[in-house]
C-alpha atoms as a PDB file:
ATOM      1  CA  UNK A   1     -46.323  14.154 -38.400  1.00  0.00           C
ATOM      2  CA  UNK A   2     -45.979  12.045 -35.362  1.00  0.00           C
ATOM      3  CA  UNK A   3     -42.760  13.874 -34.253  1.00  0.00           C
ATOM      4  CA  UNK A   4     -44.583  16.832 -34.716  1.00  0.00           C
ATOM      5  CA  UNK A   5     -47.473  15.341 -32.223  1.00  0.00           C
ATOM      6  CA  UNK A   6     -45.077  13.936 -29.858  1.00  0.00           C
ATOM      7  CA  UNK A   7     -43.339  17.348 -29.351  1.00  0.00           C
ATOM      8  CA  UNK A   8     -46.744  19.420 -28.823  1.00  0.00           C
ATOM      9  CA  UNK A   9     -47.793  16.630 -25.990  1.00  0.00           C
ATOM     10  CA  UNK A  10     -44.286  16.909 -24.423  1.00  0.00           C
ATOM     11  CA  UNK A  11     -44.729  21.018 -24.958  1.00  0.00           C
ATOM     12  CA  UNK A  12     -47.959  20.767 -23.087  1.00  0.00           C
ATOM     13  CA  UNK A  13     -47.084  18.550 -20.486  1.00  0.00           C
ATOM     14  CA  UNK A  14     -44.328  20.774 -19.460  1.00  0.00           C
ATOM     15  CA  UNK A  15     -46.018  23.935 -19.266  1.00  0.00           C
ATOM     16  CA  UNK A  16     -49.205  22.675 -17.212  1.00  0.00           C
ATOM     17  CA  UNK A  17     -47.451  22.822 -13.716  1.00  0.00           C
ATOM     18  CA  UNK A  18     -46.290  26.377 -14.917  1.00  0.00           C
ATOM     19  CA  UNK A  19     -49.871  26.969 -15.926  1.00  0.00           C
ATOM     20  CA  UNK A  20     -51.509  25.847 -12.388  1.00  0.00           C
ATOM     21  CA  UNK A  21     -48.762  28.016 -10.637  1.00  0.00           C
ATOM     22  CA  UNK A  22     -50.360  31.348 -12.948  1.00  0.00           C
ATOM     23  CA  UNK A  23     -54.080  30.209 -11.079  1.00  0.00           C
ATOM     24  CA  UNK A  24     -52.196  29.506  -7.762  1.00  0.00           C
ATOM     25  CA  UNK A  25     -49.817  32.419  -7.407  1.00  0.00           C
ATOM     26  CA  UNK A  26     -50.305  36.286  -7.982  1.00  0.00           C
ATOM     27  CA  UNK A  27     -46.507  37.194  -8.882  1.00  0.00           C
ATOM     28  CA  UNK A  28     -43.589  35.060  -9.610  1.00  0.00           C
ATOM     29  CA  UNK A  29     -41.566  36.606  -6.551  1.00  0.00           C
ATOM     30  CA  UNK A  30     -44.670  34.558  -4.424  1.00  0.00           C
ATOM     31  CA  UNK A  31     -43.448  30.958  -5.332  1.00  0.00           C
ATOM     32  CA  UNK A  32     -41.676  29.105  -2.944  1.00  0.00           C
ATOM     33  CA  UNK A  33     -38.414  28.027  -2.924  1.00  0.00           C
ATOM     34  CA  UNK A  34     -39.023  24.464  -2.166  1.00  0.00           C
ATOM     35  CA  UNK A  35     -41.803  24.258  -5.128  1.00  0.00           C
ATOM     36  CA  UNK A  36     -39.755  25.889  -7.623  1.00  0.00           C
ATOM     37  CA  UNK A  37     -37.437  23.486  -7.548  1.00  0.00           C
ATOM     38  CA  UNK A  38     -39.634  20.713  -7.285  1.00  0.00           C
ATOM     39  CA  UNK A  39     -40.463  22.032 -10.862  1.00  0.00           C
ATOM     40  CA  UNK A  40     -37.161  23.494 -12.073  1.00  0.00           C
ATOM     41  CA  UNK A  41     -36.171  19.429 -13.334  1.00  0.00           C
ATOM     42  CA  UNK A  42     -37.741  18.424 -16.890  1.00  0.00           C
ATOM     43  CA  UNK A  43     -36.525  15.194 -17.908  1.00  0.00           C
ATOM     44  CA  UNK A  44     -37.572  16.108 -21.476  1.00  0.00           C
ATOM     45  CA  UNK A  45     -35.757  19.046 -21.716  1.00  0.00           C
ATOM     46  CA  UNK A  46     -31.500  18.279 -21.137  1.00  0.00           C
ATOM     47  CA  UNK A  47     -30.563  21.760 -20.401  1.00  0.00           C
ATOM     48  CA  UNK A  48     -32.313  22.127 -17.116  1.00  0.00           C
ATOM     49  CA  UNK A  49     -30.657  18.949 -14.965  1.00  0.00           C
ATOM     50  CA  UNK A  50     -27.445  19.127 -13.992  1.00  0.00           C
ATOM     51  CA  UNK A  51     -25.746  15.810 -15.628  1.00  0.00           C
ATOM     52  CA  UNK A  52     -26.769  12.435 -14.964  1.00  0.00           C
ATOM     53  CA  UNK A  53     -29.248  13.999 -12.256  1.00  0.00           C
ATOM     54  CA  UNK A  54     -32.922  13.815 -11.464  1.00  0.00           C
ATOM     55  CA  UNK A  55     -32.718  17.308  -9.754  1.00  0.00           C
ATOM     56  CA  UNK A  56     -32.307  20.462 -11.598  1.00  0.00           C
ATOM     57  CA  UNK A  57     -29.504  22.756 -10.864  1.00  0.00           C
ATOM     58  CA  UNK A  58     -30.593  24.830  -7.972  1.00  0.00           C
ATOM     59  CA  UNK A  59     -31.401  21.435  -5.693  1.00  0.00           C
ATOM     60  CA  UNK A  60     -28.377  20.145  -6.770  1.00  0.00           C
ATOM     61  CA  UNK A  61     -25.868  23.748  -5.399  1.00  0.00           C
ATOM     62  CA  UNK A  62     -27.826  23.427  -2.300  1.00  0.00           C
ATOM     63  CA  UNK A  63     -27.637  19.815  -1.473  1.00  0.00           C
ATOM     64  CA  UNK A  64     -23.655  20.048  -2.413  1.00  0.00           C
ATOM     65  CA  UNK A  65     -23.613  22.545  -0.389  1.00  0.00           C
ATOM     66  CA  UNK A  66     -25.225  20.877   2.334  1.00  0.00           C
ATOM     67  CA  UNK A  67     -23.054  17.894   2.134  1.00  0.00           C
ATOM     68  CA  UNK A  68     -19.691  19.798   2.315  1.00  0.00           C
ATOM     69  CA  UNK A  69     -20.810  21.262   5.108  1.00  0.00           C
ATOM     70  CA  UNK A  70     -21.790  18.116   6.711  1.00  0.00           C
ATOM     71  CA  UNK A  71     -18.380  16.411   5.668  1.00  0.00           C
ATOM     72  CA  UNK A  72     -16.606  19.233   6.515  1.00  0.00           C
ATOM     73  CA  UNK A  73     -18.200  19.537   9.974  1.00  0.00           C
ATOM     74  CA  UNK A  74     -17.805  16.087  11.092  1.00  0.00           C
ATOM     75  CA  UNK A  75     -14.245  15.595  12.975  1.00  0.00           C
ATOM     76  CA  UNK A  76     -15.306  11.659  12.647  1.00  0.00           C
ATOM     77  CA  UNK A  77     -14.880  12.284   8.429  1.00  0.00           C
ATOM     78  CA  UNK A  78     -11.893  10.145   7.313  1.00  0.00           C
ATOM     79  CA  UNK A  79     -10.416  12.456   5.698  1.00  0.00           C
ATOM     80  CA  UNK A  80     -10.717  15.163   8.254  1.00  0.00           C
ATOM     81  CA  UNK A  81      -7.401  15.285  10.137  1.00  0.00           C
ATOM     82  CA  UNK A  82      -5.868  16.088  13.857  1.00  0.00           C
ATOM     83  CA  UNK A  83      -8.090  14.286  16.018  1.00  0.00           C
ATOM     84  CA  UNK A  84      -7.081  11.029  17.367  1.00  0.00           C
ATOM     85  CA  UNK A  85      -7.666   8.119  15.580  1.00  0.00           C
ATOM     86  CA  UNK A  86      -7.320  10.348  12.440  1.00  0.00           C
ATOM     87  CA  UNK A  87      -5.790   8.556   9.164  1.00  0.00           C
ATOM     88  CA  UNK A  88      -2.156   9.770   8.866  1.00  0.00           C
ATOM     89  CA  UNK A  89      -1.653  11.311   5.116  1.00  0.00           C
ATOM     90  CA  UNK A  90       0.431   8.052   4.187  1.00  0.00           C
ATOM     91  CA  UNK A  91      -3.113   6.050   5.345  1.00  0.00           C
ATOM     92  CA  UNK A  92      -4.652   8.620   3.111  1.00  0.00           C
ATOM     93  CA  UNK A  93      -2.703   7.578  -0.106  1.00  0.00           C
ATOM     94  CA  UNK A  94      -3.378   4.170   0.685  1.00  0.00           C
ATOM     95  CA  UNK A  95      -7.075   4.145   0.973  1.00  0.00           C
ATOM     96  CA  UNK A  96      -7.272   6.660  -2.032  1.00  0.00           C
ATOM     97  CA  UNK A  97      -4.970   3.905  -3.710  1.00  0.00           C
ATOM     98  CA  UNK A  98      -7.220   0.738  -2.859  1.00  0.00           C
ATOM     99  CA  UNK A  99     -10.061   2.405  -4.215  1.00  0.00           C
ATOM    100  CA  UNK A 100      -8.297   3.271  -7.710  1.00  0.00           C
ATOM    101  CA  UNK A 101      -7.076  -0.241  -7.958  1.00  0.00           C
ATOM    102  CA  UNK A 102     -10.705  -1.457  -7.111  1.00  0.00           C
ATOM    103  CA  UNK A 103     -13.048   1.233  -8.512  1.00  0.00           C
ATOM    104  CA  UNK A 104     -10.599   2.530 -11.437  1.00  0.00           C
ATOM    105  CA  UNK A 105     -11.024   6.005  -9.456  1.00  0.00           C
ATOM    106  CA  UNK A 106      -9.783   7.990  -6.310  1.00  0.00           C
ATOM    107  CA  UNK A 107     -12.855   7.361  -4.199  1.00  0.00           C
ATOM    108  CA  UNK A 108     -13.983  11.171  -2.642  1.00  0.00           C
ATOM    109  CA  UNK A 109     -17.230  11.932  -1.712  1.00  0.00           C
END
């Protein structure tokens, strides 16, 4: 019985955001981005986060995304070669080294 109690509440909590965006919105198509996936992450239900996350999976793609691009963009990167001061590729293998030894993993971003 109290299993049975404890997944109506979680039920209902989960649907009342969905439930306020019926009242606020006309058609699905009208919901913004940004508040759908506010709402896409229920930490109730495991298929909607992406692993170990508190975002659900579209925030996560676009901040990924994001990052790349910011990593990949900045010459300064360590890992981004041919500018001077860059880390040769034997620097590289040492760095990536130290942080196995240390961390018990290649450290990348």
């Amino acid at each position: 019985m109290a299993n049975q109690v404890t997944n109506t509440i979680s039920v209902y909590t989960f649907l009342q955001p969905f439930q306020r965006l019926q009242k606020a919105y006309e058609d699905v198509d009208d919901i913004d981005l940004y508040i759908g996936m506010l709402m896409e992450f229920d930490p109730e239900v495991a298929e909607t986060g992406v692993d170990a996350a508190f975002v659900g999976p579209t925030i996560a793609c676009i901040l990924g995304d994001q990052f790349l691009r910011l990593k990949m963009g900045d010459r300064f990167y360590y890992e981004n070669g041919g500018q001077p001061g860059s880390f040769t590729k034997g620097n590289l293998t040492k760095v990536t080294y130290a942080c196995w030894k240390k961390y018990g993993k290649p450290y990348h971003l």
